[in-house]
C-alpha atoms as a PDB file:
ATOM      1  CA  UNK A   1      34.191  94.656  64.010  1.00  0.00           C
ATOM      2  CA  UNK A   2      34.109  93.352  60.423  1.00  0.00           C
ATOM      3  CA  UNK A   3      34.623  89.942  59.819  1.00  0.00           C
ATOM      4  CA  UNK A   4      38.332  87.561  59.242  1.00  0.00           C
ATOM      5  CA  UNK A   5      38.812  87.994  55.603  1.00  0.00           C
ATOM      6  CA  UNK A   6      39.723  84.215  55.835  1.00  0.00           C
ATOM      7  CA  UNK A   7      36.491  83.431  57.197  1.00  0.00           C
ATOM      8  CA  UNK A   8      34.745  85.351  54.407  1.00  0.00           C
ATOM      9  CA  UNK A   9      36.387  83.900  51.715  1.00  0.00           C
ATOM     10  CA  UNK A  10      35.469  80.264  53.137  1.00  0.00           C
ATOM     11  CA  UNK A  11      31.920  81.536  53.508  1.00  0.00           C
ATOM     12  CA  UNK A  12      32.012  82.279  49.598  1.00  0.00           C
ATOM     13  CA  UNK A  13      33.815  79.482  48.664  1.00  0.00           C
ATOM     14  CA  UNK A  14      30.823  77.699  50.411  1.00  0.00           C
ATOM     15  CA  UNK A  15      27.946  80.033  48.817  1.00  0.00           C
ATOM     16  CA  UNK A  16      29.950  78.633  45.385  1.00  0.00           C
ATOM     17  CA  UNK A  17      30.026  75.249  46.138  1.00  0.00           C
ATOM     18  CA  UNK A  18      26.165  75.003  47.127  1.00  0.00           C
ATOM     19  CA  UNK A  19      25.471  76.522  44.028  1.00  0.00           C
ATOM     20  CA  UNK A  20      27.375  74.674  41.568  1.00  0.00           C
ATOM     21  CA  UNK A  21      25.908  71.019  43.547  1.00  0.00           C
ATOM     22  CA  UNK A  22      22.434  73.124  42.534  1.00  0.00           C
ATOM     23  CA  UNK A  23      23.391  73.343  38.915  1.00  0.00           C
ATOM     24  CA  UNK A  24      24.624  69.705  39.005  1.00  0.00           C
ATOM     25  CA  UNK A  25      20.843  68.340  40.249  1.00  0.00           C
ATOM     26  CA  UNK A  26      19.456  70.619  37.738  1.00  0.00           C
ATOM     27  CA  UNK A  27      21.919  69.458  35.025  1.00  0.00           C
ATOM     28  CA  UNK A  28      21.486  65.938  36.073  1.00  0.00           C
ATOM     29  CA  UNK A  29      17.432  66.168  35.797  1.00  0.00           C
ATOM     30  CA  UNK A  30      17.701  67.936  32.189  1.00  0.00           C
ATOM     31  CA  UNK A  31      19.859  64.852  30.953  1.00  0.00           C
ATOM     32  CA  UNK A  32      17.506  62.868  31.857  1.00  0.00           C
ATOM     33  CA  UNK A  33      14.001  64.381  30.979  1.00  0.00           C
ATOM     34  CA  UNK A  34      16.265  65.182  27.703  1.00  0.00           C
ATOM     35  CA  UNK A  35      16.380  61.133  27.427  1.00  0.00           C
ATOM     36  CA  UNK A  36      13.138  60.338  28.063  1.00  0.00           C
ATOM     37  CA  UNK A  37      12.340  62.914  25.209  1.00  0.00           C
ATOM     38  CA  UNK A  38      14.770  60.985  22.251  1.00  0.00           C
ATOM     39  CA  UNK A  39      13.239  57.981  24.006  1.00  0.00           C
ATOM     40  CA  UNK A  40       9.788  58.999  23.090  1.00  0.00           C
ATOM     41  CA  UNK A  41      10.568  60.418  19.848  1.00  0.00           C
ATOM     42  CA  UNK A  42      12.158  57.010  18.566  1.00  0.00           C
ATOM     43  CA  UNK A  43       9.306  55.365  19.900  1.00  0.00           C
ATOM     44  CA  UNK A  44       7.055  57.843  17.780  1.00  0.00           C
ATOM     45  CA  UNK A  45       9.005  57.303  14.620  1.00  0.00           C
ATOM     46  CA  UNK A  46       9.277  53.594  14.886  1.00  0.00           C
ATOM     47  CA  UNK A  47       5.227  54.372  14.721  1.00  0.00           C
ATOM     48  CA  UNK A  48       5.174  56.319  12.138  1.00  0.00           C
ATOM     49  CA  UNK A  49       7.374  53.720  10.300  1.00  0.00           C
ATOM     50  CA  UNK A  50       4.361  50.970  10.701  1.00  0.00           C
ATOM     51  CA  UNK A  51       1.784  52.919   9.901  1.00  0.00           C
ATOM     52  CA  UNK A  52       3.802  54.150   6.416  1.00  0.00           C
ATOM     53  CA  UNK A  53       4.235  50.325   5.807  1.00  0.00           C
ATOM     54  CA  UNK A  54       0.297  49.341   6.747  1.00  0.00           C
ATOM     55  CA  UNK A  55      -0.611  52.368   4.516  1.00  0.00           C
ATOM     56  CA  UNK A  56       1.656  51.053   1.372  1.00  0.00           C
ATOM     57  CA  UNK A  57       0.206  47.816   2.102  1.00  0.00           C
ATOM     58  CA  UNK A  58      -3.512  48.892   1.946  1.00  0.00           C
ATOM     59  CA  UNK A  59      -2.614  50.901  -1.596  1.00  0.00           C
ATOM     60  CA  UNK A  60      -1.283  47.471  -3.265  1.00  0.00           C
ATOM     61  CA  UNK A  61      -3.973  45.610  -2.338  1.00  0.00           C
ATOM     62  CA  UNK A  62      -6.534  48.089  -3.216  1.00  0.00           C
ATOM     63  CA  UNK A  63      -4.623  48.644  -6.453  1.00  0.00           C
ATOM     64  CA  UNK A  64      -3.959  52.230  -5.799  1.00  0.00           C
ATOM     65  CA  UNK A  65      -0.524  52.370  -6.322  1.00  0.00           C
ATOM     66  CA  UNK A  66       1.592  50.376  -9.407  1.00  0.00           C
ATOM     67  CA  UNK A  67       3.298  47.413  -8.138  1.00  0.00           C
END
C-alpha cells in the first residue's frame, strides 16, 4: 500500500526544511570565518603601514633618501 500523497509531501517539505536550516549554519559559519579573515587582513595592513613608516624613518636618518 503506497503511502498518503499528503503525508509524502509533508515528509519532503520536512527533508527541505532540514536542509535549508543546514545551509543556514553553514552560511552563518562562512560569515563569520569570512570576518575574522578582513579582521586579520586589516590588522596585517595596519602592520605593514608601521613598518613602511619605521622604514622611511630609518632612510632619513641614515640619509638615504632626500628630505
Amino acid at each position: 500500500m503506497s503511502e498518503d500523497p499528503e503525508n509524502l509531501t509533508l515528509r519532503h517539505l520536512r527533508r527541505l526544511d532540514e536542509k535549508l536550516d543546514r545551509l543556514l549554519d553553514d552560511q552563518t559559519e562562512v560569515k563569520q570565518r569570512l570576518g575574522s579573515l578582513e579582521q586579520s587582513t586589516a590588522s596585517i595592513s595596519v602592520r605593514i603601514d608601521r613598518l613602511d613608516e619605521r622604514v622611511a624613518r630609518i632612510d632619513k636618518r641614515l640619509h638615504l633618501v632626500a628630505h
